[in-house]
Every structure is written in structure tokens, then in C-alpha cells.
Protein backbone atom coordinates (compact mmCIF):
# COMPACT_ATOMS: atom_id res chain seq x y z
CA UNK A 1 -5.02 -17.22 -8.74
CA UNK A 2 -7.14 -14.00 -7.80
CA UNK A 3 -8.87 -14.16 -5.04
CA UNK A 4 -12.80 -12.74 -5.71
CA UNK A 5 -14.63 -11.58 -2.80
CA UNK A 6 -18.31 -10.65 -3.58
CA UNK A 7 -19.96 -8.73 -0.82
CA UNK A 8 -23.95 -7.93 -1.30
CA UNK A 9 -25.42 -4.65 -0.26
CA UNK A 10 -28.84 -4.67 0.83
CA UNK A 11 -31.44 -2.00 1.01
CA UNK A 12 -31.43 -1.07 5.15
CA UNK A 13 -33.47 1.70 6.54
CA UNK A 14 -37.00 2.97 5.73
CA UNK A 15 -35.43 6.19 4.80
CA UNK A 16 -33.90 4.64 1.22
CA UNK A 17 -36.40 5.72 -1.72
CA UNK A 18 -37.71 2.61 -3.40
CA UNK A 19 -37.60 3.56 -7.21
CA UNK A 20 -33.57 3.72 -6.46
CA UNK A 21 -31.91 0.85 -8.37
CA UNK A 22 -29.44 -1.22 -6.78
CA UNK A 23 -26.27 -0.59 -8.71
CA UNK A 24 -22.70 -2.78 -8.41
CA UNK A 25 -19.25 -1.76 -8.49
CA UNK A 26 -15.81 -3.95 -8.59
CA UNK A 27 -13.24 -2.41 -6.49
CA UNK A 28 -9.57 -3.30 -6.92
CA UNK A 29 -7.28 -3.85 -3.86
CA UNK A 30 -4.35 -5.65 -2.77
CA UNK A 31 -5.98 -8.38 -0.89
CA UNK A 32 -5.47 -10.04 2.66
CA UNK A 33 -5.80 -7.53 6.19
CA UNK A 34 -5.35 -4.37 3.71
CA UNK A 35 -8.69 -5.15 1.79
CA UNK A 36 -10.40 -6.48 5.02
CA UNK A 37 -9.33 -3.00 6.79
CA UNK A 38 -11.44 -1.81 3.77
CA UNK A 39 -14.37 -3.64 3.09
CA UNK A 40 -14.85 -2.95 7.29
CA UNK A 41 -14.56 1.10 6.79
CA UNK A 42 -15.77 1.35 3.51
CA UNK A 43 -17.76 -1.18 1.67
CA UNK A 44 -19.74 -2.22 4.42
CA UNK A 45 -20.44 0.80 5.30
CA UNK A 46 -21.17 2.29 1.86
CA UNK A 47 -23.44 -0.56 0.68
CA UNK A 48 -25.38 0.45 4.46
CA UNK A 49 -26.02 4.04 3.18
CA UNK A 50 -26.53 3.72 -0.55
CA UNK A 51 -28.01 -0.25 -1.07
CA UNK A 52 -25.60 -0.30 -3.88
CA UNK A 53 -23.00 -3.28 -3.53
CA UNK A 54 -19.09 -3.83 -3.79
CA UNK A 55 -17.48 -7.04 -5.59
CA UNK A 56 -14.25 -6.89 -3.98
CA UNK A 57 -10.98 -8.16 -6.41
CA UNK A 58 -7.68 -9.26 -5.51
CA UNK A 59 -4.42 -8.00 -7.58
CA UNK A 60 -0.62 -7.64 -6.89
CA UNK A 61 -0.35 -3.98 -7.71
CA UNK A 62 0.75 -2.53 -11.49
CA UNK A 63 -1.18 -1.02 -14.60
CA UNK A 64 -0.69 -4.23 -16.95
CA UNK A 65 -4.19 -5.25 -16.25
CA UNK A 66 -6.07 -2.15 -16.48
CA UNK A 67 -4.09 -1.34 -19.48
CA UNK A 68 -5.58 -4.61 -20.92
CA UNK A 69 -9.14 -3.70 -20.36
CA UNK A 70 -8.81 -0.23 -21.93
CA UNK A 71 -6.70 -0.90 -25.01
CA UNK A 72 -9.20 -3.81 -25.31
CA UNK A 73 -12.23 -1.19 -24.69
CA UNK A 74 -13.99 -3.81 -22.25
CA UNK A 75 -13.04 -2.30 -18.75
CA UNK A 76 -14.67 -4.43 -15.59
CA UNK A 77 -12.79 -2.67 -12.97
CA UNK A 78 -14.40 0.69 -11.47
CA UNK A 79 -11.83 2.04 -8.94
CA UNK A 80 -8.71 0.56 -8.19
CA UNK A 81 -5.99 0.62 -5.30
CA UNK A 82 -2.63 1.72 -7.07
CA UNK A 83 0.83 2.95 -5.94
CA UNK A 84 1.42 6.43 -7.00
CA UNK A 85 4.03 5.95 -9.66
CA UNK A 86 1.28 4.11 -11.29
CA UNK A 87 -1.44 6.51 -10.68
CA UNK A 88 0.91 9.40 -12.04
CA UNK A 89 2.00 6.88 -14.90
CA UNK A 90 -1.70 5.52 -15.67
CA UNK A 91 -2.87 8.87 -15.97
CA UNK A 92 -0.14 10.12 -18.02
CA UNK A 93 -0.79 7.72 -20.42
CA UNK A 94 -4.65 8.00 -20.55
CA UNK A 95 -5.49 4.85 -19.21
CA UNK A 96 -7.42 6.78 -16.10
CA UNK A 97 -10.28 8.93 -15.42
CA UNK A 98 -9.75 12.78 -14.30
CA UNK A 99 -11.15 13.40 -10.68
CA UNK A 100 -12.18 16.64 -9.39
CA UNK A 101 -10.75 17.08 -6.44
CA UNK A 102 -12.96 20.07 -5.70
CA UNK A 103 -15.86 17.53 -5.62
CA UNK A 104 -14.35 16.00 -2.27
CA UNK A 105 -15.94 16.24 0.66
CA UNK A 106 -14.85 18.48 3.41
CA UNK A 107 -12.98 17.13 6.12
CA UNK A 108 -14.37 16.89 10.08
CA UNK A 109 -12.91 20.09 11.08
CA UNK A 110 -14.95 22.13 7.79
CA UNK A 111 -12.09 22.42 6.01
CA UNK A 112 -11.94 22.09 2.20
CA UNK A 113 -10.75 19.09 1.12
CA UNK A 114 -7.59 20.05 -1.31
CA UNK A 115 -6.03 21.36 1.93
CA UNK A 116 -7.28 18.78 3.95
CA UNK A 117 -5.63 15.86 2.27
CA UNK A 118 -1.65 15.85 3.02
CA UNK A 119 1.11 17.19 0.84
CA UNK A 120 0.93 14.75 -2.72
CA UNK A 121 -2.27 12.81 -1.90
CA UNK A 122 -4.27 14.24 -4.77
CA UNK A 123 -3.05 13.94 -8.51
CA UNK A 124 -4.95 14.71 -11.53
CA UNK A 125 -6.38 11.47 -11.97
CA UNK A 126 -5.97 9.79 -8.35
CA UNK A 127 -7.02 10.42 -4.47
CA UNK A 128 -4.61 8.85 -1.78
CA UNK A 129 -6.64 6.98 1.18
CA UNK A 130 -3.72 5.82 2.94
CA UNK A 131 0.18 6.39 3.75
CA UNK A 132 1.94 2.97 4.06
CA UNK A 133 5.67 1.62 4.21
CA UNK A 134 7.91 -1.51 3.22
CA UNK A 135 9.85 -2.66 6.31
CA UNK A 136 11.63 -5.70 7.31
CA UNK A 137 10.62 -7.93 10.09
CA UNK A 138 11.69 -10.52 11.86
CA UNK A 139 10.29 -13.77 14.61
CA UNK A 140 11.86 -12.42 17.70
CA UNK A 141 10.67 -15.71 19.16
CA UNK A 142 13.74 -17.46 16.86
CA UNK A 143 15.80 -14.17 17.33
CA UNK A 144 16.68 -13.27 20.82
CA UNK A 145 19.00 -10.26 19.65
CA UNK A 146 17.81 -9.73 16.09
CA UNK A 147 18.62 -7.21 13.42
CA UNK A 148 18.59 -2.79 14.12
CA UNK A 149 19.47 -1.81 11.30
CA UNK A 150 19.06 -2.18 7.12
CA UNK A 151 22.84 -3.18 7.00
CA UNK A 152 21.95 -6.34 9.67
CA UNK A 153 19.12 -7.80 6.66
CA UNK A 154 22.11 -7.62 4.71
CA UNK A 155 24.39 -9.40 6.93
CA UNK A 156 23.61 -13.27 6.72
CA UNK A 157 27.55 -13.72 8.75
CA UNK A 158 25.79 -12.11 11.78
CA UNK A 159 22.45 -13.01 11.17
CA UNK A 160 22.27 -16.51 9.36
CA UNK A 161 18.91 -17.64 7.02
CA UNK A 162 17.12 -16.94 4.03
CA UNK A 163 15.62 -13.25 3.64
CA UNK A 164 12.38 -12.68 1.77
CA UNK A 165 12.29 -9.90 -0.82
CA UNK A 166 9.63 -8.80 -2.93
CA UNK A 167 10.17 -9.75 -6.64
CA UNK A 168 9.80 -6.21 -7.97
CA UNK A 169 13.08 -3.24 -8.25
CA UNK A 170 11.26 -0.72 -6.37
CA UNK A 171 12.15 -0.56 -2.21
CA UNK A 172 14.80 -2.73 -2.94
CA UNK A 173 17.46 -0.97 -4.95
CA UNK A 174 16.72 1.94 -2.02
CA UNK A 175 17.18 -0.65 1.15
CA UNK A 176 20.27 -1.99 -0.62
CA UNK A 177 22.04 1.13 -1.43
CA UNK A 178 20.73 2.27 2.92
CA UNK A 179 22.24 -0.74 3.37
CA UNK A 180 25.73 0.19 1.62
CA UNK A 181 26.16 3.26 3.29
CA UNK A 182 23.84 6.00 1.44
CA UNK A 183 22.08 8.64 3.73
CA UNK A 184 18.03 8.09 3.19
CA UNK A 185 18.25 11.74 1.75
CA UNK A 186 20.71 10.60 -0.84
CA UNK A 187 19.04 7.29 -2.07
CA UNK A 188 17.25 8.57 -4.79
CA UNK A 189 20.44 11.25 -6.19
CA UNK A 190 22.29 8.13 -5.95
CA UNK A 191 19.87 5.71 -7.96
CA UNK A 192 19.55 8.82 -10.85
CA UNK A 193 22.99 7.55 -12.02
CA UNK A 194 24.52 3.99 -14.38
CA UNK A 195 26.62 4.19 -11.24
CA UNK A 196 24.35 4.08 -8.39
CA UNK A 197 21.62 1.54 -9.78
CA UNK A 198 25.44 -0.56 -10.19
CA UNK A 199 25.62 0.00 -6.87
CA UNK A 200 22.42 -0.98 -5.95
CA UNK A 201 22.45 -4.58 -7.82
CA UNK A 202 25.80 -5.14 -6.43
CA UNK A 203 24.47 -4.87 -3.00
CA UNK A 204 21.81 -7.27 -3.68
CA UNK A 205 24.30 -9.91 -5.15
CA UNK A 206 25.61 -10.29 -1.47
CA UNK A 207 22.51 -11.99 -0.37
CA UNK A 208 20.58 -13.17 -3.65
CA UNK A 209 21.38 -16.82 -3.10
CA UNK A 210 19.47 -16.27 -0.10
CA UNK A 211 16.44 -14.47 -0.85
CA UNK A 212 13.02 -15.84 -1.04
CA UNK A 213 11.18 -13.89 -3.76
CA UNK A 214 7.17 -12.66 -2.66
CA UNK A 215 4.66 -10.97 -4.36
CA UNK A 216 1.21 -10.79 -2.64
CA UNK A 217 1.65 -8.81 0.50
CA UNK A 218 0.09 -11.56 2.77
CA UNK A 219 3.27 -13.92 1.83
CA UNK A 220 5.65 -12.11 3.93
CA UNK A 221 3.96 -13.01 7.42
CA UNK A 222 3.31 -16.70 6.26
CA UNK A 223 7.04 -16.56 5.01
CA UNK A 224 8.00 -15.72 9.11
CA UNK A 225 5.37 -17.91 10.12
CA UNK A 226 6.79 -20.76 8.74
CA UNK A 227 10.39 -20.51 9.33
CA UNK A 228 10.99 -20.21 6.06
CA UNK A 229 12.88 -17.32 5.79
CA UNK A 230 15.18 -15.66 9.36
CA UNK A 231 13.67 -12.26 7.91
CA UNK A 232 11.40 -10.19 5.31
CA UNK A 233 10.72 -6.80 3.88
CA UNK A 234 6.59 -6.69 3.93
CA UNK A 235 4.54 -4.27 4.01
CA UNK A 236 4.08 -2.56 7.34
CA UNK A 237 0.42 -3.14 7.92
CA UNK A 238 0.61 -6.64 7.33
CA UNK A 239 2.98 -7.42 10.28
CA UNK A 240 1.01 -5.37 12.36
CA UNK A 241 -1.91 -7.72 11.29
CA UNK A 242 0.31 -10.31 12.27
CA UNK A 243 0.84 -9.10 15.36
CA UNK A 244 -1.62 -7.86 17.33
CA UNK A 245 -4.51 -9.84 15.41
CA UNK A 246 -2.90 -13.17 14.99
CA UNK A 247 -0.70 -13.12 18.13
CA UNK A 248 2.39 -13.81 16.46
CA UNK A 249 5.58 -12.85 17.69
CA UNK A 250 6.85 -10.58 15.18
CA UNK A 251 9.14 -7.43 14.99
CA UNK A 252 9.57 -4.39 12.57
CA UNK A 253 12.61 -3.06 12.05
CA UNK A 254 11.95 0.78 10.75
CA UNK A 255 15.20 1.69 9.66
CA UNK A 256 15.57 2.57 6.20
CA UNK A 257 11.57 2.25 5.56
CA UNK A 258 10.42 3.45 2.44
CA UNK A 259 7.29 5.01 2.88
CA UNK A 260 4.59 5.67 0.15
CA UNK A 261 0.79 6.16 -0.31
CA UNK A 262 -2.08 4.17 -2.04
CA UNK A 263 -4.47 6.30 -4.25
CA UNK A 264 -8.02 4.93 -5.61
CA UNK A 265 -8.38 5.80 -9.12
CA UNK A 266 -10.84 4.74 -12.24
CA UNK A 267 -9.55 3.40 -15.24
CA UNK A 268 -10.48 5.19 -18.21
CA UNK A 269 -14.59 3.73 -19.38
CA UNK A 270 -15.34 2.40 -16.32
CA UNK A 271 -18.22 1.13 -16.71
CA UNK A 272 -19.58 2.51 -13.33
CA UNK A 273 -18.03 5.29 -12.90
CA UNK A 274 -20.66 7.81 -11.17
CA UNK A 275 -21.22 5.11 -8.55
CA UNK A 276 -17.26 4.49 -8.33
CA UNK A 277 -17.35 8.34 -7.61
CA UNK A 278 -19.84 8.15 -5.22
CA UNK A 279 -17.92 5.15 -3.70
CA UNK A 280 -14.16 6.98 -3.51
CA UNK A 281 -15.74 10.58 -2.11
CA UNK A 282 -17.24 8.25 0.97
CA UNK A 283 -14.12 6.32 1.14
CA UNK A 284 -11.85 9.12 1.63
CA UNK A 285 -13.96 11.61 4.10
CA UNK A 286 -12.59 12.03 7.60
CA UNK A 287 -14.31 9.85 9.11
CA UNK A 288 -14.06 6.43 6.87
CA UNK A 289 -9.99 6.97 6.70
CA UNK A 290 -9.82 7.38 10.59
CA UNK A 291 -11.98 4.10 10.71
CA UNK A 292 -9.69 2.31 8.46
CA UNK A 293 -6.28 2.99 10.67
CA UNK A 294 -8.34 1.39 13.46
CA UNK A 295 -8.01 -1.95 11.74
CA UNK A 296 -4.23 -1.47 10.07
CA UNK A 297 -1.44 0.59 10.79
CA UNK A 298 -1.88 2.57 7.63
CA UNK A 299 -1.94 6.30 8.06
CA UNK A 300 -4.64 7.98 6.66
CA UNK A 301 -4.35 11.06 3.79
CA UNK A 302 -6.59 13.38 5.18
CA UNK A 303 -5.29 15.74 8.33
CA UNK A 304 -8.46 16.06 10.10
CA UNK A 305 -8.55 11.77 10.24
CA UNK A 306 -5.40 11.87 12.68
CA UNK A 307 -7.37 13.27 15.90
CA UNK A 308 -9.83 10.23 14.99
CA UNK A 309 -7.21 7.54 15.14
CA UNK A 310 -7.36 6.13 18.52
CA UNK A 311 -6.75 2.49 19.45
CA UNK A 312 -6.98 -1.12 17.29
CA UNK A 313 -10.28 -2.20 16.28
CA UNK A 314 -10.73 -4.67 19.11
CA UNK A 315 -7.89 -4.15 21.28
CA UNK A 316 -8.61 -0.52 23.32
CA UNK A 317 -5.16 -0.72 25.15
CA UNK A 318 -3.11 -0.82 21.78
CA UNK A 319 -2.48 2.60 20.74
CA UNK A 320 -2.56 2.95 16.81
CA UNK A 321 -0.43 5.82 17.01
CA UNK A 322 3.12 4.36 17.62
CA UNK A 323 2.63 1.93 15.20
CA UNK A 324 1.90 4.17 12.13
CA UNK A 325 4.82 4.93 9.38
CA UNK A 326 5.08 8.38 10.37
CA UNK A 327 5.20 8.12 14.09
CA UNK A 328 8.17 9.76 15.33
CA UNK A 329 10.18 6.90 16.54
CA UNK A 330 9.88 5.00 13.29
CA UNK A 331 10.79 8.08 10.95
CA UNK A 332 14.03 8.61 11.40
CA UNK A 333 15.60 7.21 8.36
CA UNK A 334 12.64 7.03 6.65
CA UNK A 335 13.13 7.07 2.69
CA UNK A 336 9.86 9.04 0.84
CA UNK A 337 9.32 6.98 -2.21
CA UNK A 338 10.36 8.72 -5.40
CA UNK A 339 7.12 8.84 -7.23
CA UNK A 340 8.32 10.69 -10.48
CA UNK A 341 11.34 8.42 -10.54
CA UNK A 342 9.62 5.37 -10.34
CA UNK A 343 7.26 6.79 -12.67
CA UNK A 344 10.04 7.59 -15.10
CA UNK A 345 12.13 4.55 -15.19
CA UNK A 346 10.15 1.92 -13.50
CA UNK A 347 10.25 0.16 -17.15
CA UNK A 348 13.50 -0.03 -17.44
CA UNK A 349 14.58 -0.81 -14.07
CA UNK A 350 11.75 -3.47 -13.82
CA UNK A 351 13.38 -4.99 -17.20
CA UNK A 352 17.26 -5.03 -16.17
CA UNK A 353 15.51 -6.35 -12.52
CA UNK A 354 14.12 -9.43 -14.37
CA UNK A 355 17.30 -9.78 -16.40
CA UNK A 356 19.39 -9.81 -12.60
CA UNK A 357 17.15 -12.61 -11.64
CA UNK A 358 17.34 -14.51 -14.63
CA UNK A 359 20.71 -14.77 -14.09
């Protein structure tokens, strides 16, 4: 059941023109401490300046539903959170609107923005906000020496209990074949071939009598909080949620993460789509993206954000910085998310993926 958030937007400030009409967009997210890291650096903040307000909606990630609204010609989403295969796919297919990326603000520092934003964060039909991973994680409270590596999520000998997966192909065939021995350089060489997607499924037979299947990102955490699984891939930011704003005792394990970024885009006759516009130029300046990573451990697309990053929202002694994707420490094996791959045969992986399950 989606999850519909609707935040109002007054007019504030004697400095907002009266004859301006109080407009409404619907922004698409993923839900839980992701969204709520949004609606505190963007909506609230947007709706403050412009008077205009957000309804905030809930989704678990994919084009299925904005496909539906186009082919259907009655579109109710204005901007939506997306992976990038799916903004590269979405636009591909024509189911998105064209941004112009020289329409961006500058960044901080005066530079222009289509060097600002890092290498891959702007497509033809989709600006990046944020640079996220899938890890696994474990309760060190219930672990005293838990799992290093991607091979120990694997091993349910050494490390006994269910593991939680997310029901979907992608960051699991690449985790599985890390786990069977494949360099994170090699993962996606390896997963071009009948052979090496083999490979991959095979891998995942070793533990699929033990997996726990998840598909909103705030399931993961609750899965750990609950003892009902020894350990889960998640999404990064949402164990850091768990973490240092819930208290619980929860540990990432970075090896083998497969990092990736979110884009905003606007499906194709949205029916706001100046004040979506308006919305995603604010969203992604400087300043909004560094205010964002001080509420989630997402790092933000835009180089001149990264001086602005400093500690958690509430917490001044916990450093964002060591807890981001890219930090240093946590890079190592890091596996960059195949875009055009996923964009290519997410279909037909998703399908034989389904068919595996089924099983």
C-alpha cells in the first residue's frame, strides 16, 4: 500500500507578491529516512521560498507506473526519484521530459553547473541529486565476530540464519558473482556472458532457501530489528538511519558495495512541469544537496556540495564524511553500477529472475 504524504506550503514572508497563485506538485520518492532527508532539504524549504506546495508519494523504484500514466495520457506524477538505468531507459523510450542542463544553477564556488555535477549525473532527460550504495549489514549486538567480507553473507556454515535480499536481479547477480571469486572490475565483463549470469544464479542457489525477499528500502532495518534475518543487503542510507538516529546496533559491511546514483526526472505531460522545474533546479543547487547528506549518508552529485557536508543533522560529533559510499575506507571493492547494462537487459534478467524464484 503507498504511503501518501501531503505536505502544505504556505505563503511566508511579506516579500511574496500576492497575485502569485499557489501551485502543487507530486514528487515521487522511495519513501522512509530517504524521502524524510528530502522533504527536510527540499520541500520544506522550497514551499518556504515559493508558497507553492509538495504532495510527497511513496514507490518501490521502476518505470511500470509512469509508463501507465503516459501510455494512458493521464500523468499525476511531476518529478520522480529513479535509478539511472531507468532514467536512461525512460527516456529512451519517450516516457520522460528533456531537461536542459544548461538551465541549472551554478554551484557555490560560481562554477557552471554541467561541470559542477560529477562524472554521469546529468543525462538527457534526468539530473542526479544523490550517490548511494547497496550493502549488507548486520546486528553486531547478536554477532560478536560477524561477517568482512561478501563471501561471509554467503557462508550460512560460518555464519548461521536467514539473509535478506532484495527481490529484484540487479546488486545481486554482482554480490553473488564478488562473492564467487570475481574482481569488482570484472563483475560486469563477467555478467555480459550465458556463462556468467549461470554463474551468478548458481551462486545464489547456495543460500536461496535462506533468503528473506524485501522490497521497500525501510524493510531491511526492521528485517535486523527483528531478528528475523542474521543479515541484509539494504541500502546504505537506511542503516545509517538506523544507526545513529534510532540507536540501533547495526553494522555495514562495504565490501563488494555496488554503488549508484538517484536522478529526479519528469515523466513525459506532466501536468506541472514548469513548477517541477522550478522544484528540481532548487533541489539540486549546492547548497540543498549538502543539506540533504546532513540527514543521510547519501553523497551528493554536485562537487562544490562536498566542502558543505559536515556532521549529522542533530548529532555535531558524527562526522558525515566516513560514512558516505565514496569515503575512502569503504571504496575499496566498490562495484559502479552498470547503468547501460542494466538498461539493456534489465527485462530479461528481471524475467529469468522471477522464473529462478518461481522455482
Amino acid at each position: 500500500m503507498k504511503l501518501k504524504n501531503i505536505l502544505i506550503g504556505a505563503f511566508v514572508g511579506a516579500g511574496l507578491a500576492t497575485s502569485v497563485t499557489a501551485g502543487s506538485i507530486t514528487v515521487v520518492s522511495w519513501g522512509g529516512a530517504y524521502t524524510k532527508s528530502q522533504v527536510e532539504a527540499y520541500h520544506k524549504p522550497w514551499m518556504t521560498k515559493t508558497g507553492h506546495q509538495v504532495v510527497s508519494e511513496d514507490y518501490n523504484g521502476g518505470l511500470a507506473e509512469v509508463k501507465a500514466q503516459v501510455d494512458a495520457g493521464n500523468v499525476t506524477w511531476d518529478l520522480v526519484d529513479v535509478e539511472k538505468s531507468d532514467a536512461v531507459k525512460g527516456c529512451d523510450e519517450g516516457l520522460l521530459e528533456t531537461i536542459d542542463h544548461g538551465s541549472l544553477p551554478k554551484g557555490a564556488d560560481g562554477s557552471v553547473a554541467t561541470s559542477d555535477f560529477i562524472d554521469g549525473a546529468l543525462t538527457e532527460c534526468a539530473v542526479a541529486n544523490i550517490v548511494w550504495s547497496t550493502i549488507f549489514a548486520y546486528d553486531k549486538s547478536k554477532m560478536s565476530n560477524g561477517p568482512k567480507t561478501i563471501k561471509d553473507f554467503f557462508d550460512t556454515s560460518k555464519f548461521p540464519g536467514k539473509r535478506g535480499l532484495r527481490k529484484s536481479p540487479k546488486a545481486n547477480l554482482e554480490m553473488a558473482l564478488a562473492a564467487d571469486g570475481v574482481a569488482a572490475g570484472d563483475v560486469y565483463k563477467v555478467l555480459g556472458t550465458a556463462a556468467g549470469v549461470d554463474r551468478a544464479f548458481k551462486k545464489l542457489d547456495t543460500i536461496k532457501d535462506s533468503v528473506v525477499w524485501w522490497e521497500a528500502g525501510a524493510q531491511p532495518p526492521q528485517l535486523l530489528a527483528d531478528g528475523e534475518v542474521a543479515m541484509t543487503t539494504a541500502y546504505n542510507g537506511r542503516i545509517f538511519n538506523a544507526f545513529a538516529g534510532e540507536g540501533k546496533p547495526f553494522e555495514i559491511v562495504w565490501d563488494a558495495q555496488v554503488f549508484d546514483m538517484d536522478l529526479w526526472v519528469i515523466p513525459k505531460g506532466a501536468p506541472n512541469k514548469d513548477l517541477a522545474m522550478d522544484f528540481l533546479k532548487f533541489s539540486t543547487a549546492t547548497e540543498q544537496l549538502a543539506g540533504q547528506a546532513s540527514w543521510i549518508s547519501y553523497g551528493p552529485a554536485r562537487k562544490s556540495s562536498a566542502p558543505l557536508v559536515a556532521s549529522y543533522h542533530n548529532k555535531p560529533s558524527l562526522k558525515m564524511g566516513p560514512h558516505m559510499p565514496t569515503a575512502p575506507e569503504n571504496f575499496k571493492t566498490a562495484i559502479a553500477n552498470d547503468f547501460e547494462f542494466w538498461a539493456d537487459n534489465g527485462d530479461e534478467l528481471t524475467e529469468r529472475f522471477n522464473s529462478w524464484l518461481a522455482k
